[in-house]
C-alpha atoms as a PDB file:
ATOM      1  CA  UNK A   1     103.201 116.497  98.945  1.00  0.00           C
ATOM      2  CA  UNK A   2     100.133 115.706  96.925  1.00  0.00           C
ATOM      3  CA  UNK A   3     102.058 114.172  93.808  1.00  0.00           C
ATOM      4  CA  UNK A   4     104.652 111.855  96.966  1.00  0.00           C
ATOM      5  CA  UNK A   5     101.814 110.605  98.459  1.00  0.00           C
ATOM      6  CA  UNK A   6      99.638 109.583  95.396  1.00  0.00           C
ATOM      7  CA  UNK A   7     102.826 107.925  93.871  1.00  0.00           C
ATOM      8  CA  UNK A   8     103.384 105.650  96.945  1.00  0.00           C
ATOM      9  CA  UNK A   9     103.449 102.015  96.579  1.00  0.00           C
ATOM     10  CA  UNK A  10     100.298 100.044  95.890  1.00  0.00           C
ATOM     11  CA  UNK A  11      99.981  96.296  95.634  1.00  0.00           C
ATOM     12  CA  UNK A  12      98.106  94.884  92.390  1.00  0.00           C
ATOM     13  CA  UNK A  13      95.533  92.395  93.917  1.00  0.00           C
ATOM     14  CA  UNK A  14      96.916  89.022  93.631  1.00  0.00           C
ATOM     15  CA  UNK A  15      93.263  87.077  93.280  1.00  0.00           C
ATOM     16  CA  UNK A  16      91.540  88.771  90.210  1.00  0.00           C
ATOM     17  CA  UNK A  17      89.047  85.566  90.418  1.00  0.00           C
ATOM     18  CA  UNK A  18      87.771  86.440  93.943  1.00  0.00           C
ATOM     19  CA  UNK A  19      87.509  90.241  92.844  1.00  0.00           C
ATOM     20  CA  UNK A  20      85.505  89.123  89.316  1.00  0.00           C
ATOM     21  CA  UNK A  21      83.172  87.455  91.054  1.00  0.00           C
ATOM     22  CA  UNK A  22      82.990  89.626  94.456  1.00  0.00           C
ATOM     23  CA  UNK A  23      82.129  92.775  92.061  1.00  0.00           C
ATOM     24  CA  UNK A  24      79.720  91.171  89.676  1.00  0.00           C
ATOM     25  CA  UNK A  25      77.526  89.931  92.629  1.00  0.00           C
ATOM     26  CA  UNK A  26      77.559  93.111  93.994  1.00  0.00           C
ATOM     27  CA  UNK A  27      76.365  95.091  90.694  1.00  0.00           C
ATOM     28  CA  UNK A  28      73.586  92.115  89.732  1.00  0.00           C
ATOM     29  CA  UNK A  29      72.308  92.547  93.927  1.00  0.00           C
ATOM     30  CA  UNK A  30      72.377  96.756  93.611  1.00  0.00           C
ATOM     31  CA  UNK A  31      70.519  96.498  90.304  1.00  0.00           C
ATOM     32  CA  UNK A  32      68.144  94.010  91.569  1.00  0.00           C
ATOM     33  CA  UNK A  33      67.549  96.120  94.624  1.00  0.00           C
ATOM     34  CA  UNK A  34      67.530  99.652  93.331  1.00  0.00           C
ATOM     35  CA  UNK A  35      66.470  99.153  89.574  1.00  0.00           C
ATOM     36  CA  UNK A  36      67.563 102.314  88.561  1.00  0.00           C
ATOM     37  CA  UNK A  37      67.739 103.495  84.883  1.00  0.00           C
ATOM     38  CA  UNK A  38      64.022 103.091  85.113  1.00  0.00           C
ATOM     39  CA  UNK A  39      63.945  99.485  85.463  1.00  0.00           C
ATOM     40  CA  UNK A  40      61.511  99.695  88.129  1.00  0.00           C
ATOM     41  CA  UNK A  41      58.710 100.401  85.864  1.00  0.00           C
ATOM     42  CA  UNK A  42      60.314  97.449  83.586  1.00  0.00           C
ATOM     43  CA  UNK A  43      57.699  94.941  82.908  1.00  0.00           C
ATOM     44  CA  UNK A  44      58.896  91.536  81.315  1.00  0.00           C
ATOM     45  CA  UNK A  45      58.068  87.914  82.448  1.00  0.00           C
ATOM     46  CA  UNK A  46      61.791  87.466  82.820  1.00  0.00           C
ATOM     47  CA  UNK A  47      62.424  90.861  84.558  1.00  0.00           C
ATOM     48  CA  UNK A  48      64.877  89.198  87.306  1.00  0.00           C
ATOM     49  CA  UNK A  49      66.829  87.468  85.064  1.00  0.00           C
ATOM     50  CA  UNK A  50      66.988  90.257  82.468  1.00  0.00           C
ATOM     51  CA  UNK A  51      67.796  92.565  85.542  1.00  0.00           C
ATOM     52  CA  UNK A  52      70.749  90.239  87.083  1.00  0.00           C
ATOM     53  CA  UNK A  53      72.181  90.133  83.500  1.00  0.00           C
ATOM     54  CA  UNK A  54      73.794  93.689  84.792  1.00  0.00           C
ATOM     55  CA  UNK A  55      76.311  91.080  86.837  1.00  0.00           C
ATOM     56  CA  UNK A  56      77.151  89.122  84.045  1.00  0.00           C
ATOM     57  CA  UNK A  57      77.560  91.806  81.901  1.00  0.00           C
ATOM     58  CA  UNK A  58      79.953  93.260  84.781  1.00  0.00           C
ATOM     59  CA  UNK A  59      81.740  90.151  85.020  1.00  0.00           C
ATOM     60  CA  UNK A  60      82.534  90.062  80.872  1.00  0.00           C
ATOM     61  CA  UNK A  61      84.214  93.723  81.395  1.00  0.00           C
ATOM     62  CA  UNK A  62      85.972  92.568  84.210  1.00  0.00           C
ATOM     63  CA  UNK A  63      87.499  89.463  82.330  1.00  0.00           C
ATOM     64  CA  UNK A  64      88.441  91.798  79.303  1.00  0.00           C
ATOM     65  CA  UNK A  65      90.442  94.082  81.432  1.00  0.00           C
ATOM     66  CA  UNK A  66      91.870  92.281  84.038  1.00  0.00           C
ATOM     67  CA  UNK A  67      93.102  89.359  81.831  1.00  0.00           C
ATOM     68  CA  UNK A  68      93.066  90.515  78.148  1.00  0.00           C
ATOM     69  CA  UNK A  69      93.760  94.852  78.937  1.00  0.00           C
ATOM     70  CA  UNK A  70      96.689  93.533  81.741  1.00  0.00           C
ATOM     71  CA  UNK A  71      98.092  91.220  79.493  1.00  0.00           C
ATOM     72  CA  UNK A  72      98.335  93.878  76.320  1.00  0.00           C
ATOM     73  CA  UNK A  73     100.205  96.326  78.539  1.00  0.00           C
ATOM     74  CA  UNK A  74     102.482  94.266  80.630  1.00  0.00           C
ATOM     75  CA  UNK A  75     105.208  97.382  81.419  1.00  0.00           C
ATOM     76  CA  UNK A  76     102.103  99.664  83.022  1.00  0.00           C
ATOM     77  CA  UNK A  77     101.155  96.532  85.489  1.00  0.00           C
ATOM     78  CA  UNK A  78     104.374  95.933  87.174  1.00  0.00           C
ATOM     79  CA  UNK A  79     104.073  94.956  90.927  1.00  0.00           C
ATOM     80  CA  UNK A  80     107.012  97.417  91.284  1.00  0.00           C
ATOM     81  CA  UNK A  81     105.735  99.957  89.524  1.00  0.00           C
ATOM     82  CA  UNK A  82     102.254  99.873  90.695  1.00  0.00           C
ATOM     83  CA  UNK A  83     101.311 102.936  92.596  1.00  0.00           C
ATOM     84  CA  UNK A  84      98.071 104.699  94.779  1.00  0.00           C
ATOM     85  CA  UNK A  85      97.759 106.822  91.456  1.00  0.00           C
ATOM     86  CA  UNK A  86      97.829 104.053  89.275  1.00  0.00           C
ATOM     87  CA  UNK A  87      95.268 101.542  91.598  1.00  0.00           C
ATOM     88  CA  UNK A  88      92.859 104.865  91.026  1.00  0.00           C
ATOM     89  CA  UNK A  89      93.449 105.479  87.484  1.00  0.00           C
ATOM     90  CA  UNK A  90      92.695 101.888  86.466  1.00  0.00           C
ATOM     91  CA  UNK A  91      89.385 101.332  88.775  1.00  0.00           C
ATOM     92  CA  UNK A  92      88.118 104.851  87.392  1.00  0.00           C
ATOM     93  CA  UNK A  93      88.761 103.234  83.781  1.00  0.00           C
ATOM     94  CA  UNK A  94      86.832  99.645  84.846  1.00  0.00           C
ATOM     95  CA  UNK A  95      84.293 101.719  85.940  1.00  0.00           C
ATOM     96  CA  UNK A  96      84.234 103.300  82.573  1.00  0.00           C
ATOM     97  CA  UNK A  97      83.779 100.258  80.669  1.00  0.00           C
ATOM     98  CA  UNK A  98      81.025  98.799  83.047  1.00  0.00           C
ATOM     99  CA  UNK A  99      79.194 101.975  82.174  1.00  0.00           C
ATOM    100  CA  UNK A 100      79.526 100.845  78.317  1.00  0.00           C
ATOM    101  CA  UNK A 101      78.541  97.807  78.996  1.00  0.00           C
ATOM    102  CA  UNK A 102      75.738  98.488  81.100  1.00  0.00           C
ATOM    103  CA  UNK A 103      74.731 100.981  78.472  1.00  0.00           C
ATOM    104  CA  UNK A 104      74.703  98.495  75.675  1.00  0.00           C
ATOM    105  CA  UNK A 105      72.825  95.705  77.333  1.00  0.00           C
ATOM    106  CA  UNK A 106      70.234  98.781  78.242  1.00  0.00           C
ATOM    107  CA  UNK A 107      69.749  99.505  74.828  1.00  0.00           C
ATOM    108  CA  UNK A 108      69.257  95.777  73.425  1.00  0.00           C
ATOM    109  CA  UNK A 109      66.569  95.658  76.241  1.00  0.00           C
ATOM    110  CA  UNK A 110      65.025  99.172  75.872  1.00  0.00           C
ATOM    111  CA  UNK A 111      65.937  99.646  72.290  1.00  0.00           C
ATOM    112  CA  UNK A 112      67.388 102.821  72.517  1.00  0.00           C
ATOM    113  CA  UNK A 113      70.340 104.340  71.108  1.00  0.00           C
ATOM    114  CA  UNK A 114      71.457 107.442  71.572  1.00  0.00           C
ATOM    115  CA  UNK A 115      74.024 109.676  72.520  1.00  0.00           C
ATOM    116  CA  UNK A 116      72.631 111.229  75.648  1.00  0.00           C
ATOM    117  CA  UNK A 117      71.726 107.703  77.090  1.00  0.00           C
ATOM    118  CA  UNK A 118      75.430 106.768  77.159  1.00  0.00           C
ATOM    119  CA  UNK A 119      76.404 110.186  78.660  1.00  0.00           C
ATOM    120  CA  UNK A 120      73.541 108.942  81.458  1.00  0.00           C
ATOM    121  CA  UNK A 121      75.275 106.069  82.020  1.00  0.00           C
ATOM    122  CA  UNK A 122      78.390 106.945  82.298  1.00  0.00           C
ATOM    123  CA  UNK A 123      77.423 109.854  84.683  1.00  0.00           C
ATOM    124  CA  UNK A 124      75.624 107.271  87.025  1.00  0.00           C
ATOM    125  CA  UNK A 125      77.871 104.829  87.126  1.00  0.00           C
ATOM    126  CA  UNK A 126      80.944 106.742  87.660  1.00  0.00           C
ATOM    127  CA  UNK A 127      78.846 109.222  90.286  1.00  0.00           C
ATOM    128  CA  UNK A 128      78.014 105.719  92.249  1.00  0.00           C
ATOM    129  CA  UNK A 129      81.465 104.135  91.820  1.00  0.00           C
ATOM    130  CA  UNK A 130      83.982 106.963  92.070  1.00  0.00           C
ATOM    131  CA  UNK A 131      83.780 108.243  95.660  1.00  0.00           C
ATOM    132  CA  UNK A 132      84.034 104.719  97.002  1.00  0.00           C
ATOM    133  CA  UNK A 133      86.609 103.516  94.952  1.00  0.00           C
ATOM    134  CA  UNK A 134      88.920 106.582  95.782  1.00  0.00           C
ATOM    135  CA  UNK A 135      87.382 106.097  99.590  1.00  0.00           C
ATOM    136  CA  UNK A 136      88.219 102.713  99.978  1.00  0.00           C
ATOM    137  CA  UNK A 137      91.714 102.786  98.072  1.00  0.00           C
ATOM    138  CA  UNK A 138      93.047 105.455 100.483  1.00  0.00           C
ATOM    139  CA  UNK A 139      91.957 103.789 102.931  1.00  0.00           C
ATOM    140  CA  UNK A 140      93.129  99.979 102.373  1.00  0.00           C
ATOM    141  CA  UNK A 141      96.601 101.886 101.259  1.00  0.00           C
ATOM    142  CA  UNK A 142      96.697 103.677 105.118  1.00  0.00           C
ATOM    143  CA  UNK A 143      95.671 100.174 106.720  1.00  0.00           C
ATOM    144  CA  UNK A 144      98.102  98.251 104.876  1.00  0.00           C
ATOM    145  CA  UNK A 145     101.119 100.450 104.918  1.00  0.00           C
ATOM    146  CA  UNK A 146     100.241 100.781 109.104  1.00  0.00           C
ATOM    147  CA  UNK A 147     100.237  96.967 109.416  1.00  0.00           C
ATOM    148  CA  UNK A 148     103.824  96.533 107.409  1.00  0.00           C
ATOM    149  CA  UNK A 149     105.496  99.278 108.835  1.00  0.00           C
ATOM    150  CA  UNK A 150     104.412  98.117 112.518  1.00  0.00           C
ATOM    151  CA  UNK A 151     105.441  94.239 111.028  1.00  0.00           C
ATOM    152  CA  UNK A 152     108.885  96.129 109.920  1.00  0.00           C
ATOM    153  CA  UNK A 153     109.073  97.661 113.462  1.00  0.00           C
ATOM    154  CA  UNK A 154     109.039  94.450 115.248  1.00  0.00           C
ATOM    155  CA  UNK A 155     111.336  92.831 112.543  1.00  0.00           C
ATOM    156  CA  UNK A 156     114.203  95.480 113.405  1.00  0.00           C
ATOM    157  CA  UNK A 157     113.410  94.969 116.881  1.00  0.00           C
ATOM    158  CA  UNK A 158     114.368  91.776 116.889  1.00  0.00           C
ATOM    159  CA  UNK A 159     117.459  92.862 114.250  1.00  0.00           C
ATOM    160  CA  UNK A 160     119.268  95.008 117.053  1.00  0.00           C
ATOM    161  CA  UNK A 161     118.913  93.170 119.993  1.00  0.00           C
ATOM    162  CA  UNK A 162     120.629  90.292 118.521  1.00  0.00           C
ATOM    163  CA  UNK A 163     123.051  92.880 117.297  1.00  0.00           C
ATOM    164  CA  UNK A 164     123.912  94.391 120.883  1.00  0.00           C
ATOM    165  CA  UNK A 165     125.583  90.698 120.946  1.00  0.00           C
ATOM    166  CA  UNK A 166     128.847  89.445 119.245  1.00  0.00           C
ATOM    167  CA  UNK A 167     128.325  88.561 115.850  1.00  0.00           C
ATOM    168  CA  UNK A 168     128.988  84.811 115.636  1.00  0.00           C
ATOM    169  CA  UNK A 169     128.560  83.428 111.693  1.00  0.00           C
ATOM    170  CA  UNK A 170     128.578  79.880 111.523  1.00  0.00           C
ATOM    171  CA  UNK A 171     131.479  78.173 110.019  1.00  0.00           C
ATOM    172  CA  UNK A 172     129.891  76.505 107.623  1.00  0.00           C
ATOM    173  CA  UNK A 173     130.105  75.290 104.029  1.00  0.00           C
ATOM    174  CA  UNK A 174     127.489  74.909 101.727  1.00  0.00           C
ATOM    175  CA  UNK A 175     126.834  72.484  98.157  1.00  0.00           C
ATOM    176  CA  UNK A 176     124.615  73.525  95.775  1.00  0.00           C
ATOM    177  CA  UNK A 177     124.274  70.634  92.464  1.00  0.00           C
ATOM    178  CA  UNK A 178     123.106  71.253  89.391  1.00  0.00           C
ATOM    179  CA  UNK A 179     120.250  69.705  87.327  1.00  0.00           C
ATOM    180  CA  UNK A 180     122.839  67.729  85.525  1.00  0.00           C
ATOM    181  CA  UNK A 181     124.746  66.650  88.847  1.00  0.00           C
ATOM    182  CA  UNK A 182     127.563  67.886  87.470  1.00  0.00           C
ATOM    183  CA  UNK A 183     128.146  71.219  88.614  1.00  0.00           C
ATOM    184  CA  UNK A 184     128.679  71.509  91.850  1.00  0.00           C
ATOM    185  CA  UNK A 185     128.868  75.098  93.467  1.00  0.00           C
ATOM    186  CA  UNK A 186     130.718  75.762  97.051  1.00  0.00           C
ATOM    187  CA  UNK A 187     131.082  78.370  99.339  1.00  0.00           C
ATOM    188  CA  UNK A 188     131.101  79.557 102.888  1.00  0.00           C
ATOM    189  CA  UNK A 189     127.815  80.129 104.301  1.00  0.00           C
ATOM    190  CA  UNK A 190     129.319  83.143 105.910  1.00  0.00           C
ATOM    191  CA  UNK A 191     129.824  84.426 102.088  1.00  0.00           C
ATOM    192  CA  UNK A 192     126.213  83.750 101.042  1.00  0.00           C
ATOM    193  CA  UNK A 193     124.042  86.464 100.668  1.00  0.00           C
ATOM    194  CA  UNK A 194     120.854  85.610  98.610  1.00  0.00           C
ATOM    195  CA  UNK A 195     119.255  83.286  96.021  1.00  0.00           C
ATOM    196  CA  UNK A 196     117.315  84.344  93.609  1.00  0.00           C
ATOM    197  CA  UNK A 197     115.023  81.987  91.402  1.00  0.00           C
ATOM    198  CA  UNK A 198     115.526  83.314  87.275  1.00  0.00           C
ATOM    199  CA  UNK A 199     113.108  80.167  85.573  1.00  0.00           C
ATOM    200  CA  UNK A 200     114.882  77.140  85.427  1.00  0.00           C
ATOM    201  CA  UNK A 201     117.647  78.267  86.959  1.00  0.00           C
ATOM    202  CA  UNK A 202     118.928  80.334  90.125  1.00  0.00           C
ATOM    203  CA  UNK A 203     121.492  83.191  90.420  1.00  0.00           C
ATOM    204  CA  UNK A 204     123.762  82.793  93.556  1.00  0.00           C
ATOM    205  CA  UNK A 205     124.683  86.049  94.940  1.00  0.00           C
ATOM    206  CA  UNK A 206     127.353  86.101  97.375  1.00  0.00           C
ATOM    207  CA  UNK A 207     130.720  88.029  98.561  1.00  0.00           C
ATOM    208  CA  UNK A 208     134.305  87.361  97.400  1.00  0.00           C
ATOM    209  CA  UNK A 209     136.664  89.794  99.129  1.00  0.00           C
ATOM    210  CA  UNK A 210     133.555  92.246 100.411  1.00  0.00           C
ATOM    211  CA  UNK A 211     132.683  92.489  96.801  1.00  0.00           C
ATOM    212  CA  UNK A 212     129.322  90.948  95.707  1.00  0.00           C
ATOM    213  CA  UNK A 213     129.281  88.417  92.781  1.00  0.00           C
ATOM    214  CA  UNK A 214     126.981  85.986  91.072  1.00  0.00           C
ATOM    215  CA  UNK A 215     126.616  82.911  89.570  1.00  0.00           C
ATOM    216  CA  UNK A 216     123.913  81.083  87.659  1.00  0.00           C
ATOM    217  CA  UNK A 217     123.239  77.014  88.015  1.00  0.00           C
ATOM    218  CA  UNK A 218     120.314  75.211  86.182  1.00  0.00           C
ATOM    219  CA  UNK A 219     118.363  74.103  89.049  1.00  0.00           C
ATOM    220  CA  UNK A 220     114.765  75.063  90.616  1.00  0.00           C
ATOM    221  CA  UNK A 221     114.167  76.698  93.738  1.00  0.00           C
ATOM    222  CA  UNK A 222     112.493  74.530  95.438  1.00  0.00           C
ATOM    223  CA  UNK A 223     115.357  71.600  94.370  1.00  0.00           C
ATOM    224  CA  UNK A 224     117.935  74.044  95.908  1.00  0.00           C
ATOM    225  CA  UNK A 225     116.038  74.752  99.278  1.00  0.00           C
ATOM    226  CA  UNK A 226     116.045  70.777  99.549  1.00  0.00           C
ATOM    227  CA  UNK A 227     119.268  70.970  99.481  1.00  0.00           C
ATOM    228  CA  UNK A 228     120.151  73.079 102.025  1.00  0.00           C
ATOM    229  CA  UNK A 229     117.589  72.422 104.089  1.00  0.00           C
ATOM    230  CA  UNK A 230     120.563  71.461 106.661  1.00  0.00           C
ATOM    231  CA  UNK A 231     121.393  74.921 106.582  1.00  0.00           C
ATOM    232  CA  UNK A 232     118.689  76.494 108.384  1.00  0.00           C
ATOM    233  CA  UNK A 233     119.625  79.846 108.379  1.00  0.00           C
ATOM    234  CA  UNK A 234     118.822  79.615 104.862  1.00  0.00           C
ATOM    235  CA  UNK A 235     115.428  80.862 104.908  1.00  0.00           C
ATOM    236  CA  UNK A 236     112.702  80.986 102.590  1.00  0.00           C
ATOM    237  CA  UNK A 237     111.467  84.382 102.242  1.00  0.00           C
ATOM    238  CA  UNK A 238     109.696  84.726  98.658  1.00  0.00           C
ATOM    239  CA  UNK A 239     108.295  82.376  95.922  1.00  0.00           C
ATOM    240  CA  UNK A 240     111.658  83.393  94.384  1.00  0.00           C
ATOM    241  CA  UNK A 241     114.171  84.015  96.930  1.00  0.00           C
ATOM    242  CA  UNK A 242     116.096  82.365  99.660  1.00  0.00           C
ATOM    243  CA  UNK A 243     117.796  84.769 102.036  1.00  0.00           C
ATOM    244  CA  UNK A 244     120.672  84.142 104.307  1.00  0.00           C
ATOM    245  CA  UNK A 245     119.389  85.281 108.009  1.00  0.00           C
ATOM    246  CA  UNK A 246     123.014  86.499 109.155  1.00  0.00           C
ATOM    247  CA  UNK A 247     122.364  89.105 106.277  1.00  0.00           C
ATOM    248  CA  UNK A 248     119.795  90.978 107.057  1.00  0.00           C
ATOM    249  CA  UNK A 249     120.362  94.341 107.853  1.00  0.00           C
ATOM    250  CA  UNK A 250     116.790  95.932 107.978  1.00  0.00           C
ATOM    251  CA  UNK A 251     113.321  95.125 107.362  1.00  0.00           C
ATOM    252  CA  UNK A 252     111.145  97.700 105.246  1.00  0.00           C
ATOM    253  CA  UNK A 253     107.985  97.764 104.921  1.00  0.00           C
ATOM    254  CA  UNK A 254     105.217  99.829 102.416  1.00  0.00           C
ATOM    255  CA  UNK A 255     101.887  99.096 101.652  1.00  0.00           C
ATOM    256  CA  UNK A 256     102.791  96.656  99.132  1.00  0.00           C
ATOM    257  CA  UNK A 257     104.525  94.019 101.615  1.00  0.00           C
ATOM    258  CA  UNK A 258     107.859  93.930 103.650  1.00  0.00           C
ATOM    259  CA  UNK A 259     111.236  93.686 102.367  1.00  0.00           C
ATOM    260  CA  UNK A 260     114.773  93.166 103.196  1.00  0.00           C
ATOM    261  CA  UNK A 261     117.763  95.167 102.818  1.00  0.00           C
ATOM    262  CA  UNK A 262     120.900  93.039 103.702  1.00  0.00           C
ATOM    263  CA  UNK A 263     123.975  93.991 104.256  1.00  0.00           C
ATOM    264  CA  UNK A 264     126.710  94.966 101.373  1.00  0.00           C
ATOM    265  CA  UNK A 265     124.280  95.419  98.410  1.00  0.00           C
ATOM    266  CA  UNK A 266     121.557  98.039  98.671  1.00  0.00           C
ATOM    267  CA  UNK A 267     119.257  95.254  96.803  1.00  0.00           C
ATOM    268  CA  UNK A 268     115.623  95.103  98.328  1.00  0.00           C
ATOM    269  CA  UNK A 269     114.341  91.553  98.777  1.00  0.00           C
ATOM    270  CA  UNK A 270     110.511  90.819  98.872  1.00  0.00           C
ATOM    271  CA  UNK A 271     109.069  88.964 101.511  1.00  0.00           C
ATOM    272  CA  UNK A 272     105.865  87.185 100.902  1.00  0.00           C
ATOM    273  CA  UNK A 273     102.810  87.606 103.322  1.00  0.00           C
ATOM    274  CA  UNK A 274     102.394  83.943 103.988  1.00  0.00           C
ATOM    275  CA  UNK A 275     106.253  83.822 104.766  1.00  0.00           C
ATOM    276  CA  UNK A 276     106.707  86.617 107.280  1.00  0.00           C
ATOM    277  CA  UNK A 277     106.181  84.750 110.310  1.00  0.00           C
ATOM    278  CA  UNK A 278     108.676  81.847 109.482  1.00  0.00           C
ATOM    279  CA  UNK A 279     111.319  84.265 108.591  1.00  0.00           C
ATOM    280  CA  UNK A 280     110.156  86.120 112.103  1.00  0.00           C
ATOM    281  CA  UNK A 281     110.840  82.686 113.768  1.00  0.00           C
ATOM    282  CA  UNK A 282     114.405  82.155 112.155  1.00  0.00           C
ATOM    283  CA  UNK A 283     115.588  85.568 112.910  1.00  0.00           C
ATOM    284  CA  UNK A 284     115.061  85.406 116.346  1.00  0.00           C
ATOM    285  CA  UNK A 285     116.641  81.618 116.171  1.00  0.00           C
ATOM    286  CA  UNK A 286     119.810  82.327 114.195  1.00  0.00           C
ATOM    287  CA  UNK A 287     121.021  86.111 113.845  1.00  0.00           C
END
């Protein structure tokens, strides 16, 4: 039970400028306030600039690792991947390293190296940091999965009234062009089941005799939602997907976001946070 619930679904913070920046305040206030490491008996004409250097120090270690460390192991930071376990693991090892570097700027102020000193810091800053980081993790993972499966809840809600009523696809046909207005992709709208953005081009997944298949243009997504903006049942759901309403079979939701499971292809489809309540909107308009 332990291992299933540490290895749920996290989601990897998304603004690593507002966290740099919200963290290195915090440290340069705390040391400011509560001069510990005997700083309090610290006497320099310069002693609250010296002191606040604790933040900038903080915000160097936070650029190494959540720029240079993330970009050096791509595989381990996966959105998809990313886990409660994980989320722990790598603020217990930023912790780490802003004990390091707390302990080396200490030592080009005090002049002291040693052994011991680093095993001080390290013990402080990982006593102060480690209950609240595991506190507040657990916590934000509780809140958020609550909120998404409750958003999931009145997703489905809305999924099986409208089924309790004749399913009525619209007859429709749409056009997707190509970048070089060449090709020219058509198919029944009824058929359609997702879009997916790959770079510069999309991948069209869709039905052909209740068997799903795929097929790639050279166009943007944004140039393809233009064009079928007639369609609007064609709905936006993700920075890289649009969704066909009609196919939406169930809504899912962790602490990581919702997502959509549509009907004939066990494929999970994000949905993106500032997107939910459009794709709310549409569902209740056209399934």
């Amino acid at each position: 039970m332990i291992k299933e619930y540490f290895n749920q679904p996290y989601p990897l913070p998304k603004s690593k400028w507002k966290l740099i920046i919200f963290i290195s305040l915090f440290v340069a206030i705390f040391m400011l306030v509560f001069q510990p490491f005997g700083l309090s008996d610290y006497q320099h004409d310069y002693k609250t600039i010296l002191i606040a250097g604790y933040g900038l120090v903080c915000f160097i270690v936070l650029i190494f690792n959540l720029f240079i460390v993330a970009a050096l192991f791509k595989k381990w930071f996966l959105p998809t991947s990313w886990t409660l376990f994980r989320q722990i693991v790598w603020l217990t090892w930023i912790l780490f390293s802003i004990g390091i570097g707390n302990y080396l700027y200490s030592s080009l102020l005090f002049s002291i190296w040693s052994w011991m000193g680093l095993i001080v810091f390290q013990m402080f800053t990982l006593a102060v940091g480690i209950i609240p980081v595991v506190v507040l993790t657990v916590l934000q993972q509780n809140f958020m999965l609550s909120q998404n499966l409750k958003s999931a809840k009145e997703f489905n809600s809305q999924l099986n009234h409208h089924q309790l009523q004749d399913e009525i696809l619209e007859k429709e046909t749409i056009s997707i062009v190509a970048d070089n207005q060449k090709d020219n992709f058509k198919l029944a709208l009824s058929d359609l089941l997702y879009i997916e953005s790959t770079g510069n081009y999309i991948e069209i997944f869709y039905l052909t005799d209740h068997q799903i298949t795929n097929t790639i243009l050279r166009s943007t997504l944004k140039r393809t939602e233009m064009q079928l903006e007639n369609h609007p049942s064609i709905v936006k759901c993700h920075r890289a997907f649009l969704v066909n309403v009609h196919k939406i079979k169930e809504v899912r939701g962790n602490s990581q976001g919702l997502r959509l499971l549509l009907k004939n292809t066990e494929t999970e489809i994000p949905v993106s946070r500032n997107l939910s309540k459009s794709l709310k909107e549409k569902i209740n308009a056209y399934v």
